[in-house]
C-alpha atoms as a PDB file:
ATOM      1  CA  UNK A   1     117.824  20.556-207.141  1.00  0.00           C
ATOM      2  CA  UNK A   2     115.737  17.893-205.444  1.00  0.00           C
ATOM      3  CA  UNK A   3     112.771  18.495-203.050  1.00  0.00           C
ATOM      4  CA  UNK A   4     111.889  16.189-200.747  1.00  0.00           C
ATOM      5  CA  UNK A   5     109.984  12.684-202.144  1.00  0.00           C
ATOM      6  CA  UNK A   6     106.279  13.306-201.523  1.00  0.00           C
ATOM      7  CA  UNK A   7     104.485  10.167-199.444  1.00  0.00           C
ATOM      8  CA  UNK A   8     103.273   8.847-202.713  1.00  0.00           C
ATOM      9  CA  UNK A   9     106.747   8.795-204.203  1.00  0.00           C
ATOM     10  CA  UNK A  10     107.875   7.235-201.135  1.00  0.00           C
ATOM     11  CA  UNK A  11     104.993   4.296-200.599  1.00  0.00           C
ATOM     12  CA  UNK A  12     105.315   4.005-204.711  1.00  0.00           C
ATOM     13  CA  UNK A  13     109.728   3.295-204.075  1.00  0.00           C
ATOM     14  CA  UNK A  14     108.558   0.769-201.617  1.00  0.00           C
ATOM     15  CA  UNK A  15     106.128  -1.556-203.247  1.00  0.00           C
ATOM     16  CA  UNK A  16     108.371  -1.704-206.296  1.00  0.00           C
ATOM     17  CA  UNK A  17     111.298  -2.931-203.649  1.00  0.00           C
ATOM     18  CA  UNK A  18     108.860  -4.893-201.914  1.00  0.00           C
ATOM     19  CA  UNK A  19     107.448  -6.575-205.113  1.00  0.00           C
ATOM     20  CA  UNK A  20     111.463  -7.409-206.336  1.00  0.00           C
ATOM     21  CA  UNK A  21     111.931  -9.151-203.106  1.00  0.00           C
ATOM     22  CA  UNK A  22     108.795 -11.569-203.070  1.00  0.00           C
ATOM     23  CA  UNK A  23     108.946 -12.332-207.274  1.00  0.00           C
ATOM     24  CA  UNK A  24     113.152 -13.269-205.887  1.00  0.00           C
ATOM     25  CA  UNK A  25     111.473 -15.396-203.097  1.00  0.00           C
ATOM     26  CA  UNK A  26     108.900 -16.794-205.297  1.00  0.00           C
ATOM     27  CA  UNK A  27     111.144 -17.418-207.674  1.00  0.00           C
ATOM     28  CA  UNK A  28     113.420 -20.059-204.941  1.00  0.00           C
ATOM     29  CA  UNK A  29     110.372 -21.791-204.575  1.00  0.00           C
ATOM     30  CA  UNK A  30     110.578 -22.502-207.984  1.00  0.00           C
ATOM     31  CA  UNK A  31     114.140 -23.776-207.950  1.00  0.00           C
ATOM     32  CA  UNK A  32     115.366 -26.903-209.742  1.00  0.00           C
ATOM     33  CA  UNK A  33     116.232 -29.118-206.416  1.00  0.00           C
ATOM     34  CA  UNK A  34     119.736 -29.634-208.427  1.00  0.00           C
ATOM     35  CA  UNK A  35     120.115 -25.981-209.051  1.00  0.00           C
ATOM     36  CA  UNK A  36     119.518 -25.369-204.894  1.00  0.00           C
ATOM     37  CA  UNK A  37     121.762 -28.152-204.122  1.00  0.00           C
ATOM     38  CA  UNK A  38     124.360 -26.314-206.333  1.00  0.00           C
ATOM     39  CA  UNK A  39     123.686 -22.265-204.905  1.00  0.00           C
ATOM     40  CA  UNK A  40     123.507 -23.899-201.634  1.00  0.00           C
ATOM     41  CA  UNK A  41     126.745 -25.325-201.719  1.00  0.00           C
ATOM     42  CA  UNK A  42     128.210 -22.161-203.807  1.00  0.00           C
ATOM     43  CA  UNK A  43     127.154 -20.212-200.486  1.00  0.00           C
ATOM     44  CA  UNK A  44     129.111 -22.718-198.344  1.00  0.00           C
ATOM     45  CA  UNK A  45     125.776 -23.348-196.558  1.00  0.00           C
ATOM     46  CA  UNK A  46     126.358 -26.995-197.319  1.00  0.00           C
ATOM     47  CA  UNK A  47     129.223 -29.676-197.568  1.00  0.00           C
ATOM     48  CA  UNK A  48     130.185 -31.481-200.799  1.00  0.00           C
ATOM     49  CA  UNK A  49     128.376 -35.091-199.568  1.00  0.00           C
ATOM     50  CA  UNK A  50     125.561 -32.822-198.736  1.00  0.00           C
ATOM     51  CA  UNK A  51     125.523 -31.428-202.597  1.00  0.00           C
ATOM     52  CA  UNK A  52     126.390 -35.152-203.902  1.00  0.00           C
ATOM     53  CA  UNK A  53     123.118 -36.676-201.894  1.00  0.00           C
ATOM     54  CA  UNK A  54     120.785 -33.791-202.675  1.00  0.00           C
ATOM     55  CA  UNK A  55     122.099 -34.127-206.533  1.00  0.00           C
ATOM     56  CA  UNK A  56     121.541 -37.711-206.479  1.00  0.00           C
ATOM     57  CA  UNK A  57     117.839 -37.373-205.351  1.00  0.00           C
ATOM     58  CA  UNK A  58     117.101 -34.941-207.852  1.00  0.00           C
ATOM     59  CA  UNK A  59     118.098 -37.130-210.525  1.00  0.00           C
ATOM     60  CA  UNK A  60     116.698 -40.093-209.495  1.00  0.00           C
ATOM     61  CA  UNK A  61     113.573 -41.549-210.786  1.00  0.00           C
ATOM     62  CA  UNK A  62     112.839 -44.158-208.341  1.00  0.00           C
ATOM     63  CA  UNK A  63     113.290 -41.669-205.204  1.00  0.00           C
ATOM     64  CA  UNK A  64     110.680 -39.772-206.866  1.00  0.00           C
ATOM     65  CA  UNK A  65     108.335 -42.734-208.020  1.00  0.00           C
ATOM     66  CA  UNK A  66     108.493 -43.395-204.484  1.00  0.00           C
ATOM     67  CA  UNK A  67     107.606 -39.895-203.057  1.00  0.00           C
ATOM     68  CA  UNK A  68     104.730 -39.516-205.440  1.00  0.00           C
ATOM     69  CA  UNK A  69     102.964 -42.928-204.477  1.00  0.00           C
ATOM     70  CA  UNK A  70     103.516 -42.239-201.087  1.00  0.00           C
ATOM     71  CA  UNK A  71     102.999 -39.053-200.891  1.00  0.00           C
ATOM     72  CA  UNK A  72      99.256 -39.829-202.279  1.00  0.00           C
ATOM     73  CA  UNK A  73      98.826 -41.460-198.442  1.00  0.00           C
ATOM     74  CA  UNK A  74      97.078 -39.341-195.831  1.00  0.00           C
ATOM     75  CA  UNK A  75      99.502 -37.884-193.634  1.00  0.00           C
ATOM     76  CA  UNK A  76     102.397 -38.354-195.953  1.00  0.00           C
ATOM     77  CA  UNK A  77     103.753 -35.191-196.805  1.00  0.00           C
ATOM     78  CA  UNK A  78     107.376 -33.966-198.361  1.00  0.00           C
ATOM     79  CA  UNK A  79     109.398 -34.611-195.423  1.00  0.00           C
ATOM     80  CA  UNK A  80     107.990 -38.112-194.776  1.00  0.00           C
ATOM     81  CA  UNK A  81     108.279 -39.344-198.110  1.00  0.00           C
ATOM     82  CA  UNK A  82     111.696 -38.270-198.662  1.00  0.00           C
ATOM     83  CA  UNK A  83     112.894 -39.944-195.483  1.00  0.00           C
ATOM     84  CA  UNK A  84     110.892 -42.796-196.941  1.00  0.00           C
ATOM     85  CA  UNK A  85     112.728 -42.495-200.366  1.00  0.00           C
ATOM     86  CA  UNK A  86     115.879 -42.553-198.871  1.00  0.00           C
ATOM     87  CA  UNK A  87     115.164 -45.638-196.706  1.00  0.00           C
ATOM     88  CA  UNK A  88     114.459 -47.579-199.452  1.00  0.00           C
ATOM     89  CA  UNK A  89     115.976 -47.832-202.928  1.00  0.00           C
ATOM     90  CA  UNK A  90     113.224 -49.225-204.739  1.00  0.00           C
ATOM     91  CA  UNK A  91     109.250 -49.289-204.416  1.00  0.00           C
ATOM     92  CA  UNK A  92     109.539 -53.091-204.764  1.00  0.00           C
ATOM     93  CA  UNK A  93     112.007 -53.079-201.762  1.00  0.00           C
ATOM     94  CA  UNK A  94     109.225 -50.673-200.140  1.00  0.00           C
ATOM     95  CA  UNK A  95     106.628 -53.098-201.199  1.00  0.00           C
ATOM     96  CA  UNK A  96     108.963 -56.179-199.326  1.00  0.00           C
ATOM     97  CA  UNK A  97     109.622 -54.108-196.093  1.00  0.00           C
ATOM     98  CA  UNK A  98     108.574 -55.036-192.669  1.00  0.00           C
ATOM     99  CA  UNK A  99     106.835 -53.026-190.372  1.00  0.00           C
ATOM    100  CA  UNK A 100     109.628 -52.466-188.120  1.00  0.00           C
ATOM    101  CA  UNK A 101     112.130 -51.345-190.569  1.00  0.00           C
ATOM    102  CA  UNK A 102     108.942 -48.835-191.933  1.00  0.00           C
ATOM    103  CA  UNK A 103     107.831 -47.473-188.687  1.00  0.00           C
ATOM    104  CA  UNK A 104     112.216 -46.486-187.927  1.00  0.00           C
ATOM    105  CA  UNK A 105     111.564 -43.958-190.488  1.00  0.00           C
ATOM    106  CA  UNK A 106     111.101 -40.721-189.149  1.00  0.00           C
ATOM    107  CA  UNK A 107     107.442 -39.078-189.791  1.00  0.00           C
ATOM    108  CA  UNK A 108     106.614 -42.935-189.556  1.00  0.00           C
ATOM    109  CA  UNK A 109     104.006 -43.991-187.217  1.00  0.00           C
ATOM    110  CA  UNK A 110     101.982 -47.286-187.047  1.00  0.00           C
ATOM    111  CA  UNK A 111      98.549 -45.639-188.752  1.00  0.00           C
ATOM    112  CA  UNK A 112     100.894 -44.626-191.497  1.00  0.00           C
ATOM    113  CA  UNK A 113     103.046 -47.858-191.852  1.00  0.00           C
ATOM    114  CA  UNK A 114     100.019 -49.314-192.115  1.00  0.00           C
ATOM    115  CA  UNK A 115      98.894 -47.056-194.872  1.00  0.00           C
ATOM    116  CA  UNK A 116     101.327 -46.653-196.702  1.00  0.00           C
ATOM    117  CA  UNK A 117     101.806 -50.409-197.332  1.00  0.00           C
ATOM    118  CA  UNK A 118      98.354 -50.427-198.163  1.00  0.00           C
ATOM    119  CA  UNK A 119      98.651 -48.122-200.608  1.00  0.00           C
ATOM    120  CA  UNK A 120     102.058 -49.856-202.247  1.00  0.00           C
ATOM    121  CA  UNK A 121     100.661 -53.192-202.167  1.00  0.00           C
ATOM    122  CA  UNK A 122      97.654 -52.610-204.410  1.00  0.00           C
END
């Protein structure tokens, strides 16, 4: 009933699969950080304290007050300031820190301590 697909049919059946699997990856990048939290844990890919944690920094303002301002720092990026976020509560307790309790955090070296109190204490 059916010949066989010709190469264009064939490459043609390919893009459109290819194309539905990036716009479903693009789309994830796109992803509320709640709604993640919430798949994630649907999948059993992560524990209910896990989904409780990664809830609570997607609703709090402060966390991300803090990741924006520090993020702004040279050398800061995502990872850095959310270990920085979750170090300390509040950017005035950032503002109050010490160097020592800074530079535990990890992505935290002295150039950047130094930095980033710089840039909170303006």
């Amino acid at each position: 009933m059916y010949g066989e697909p010709s190469l264009y049919e064939l490459v043609l059946i390919a893009a459109i699969i290819l194309g539905a699997t990036a716009r479903t990856y693009l789309e994830r990048d796109e992803e509320d950080p709640a709604d993640e939290a919430k798949r994630l844990y649907a999948e059993g890919q992560i524990d209910e304290p896990e989904l409780e944690r990664r809830i609570d920094e997607a609703v709090d303002d402060e966390f991300e007050r803090i990741r924006l301002i520090v993020e702004d720092v040279n050398g800061v990026g995502p990872q850095t300031s959310k270990a920085i976020a979750r170090e300390y509560a509040t950017l005035e307790d950032l503002r109050g820190t010490d160097w020592d309790r800074l530079e535990a955090v990890y992505g935290v070296g002295e150039e950047t301590a130094e930095a980033v109190l710089e840039r909170v204490r303006e």
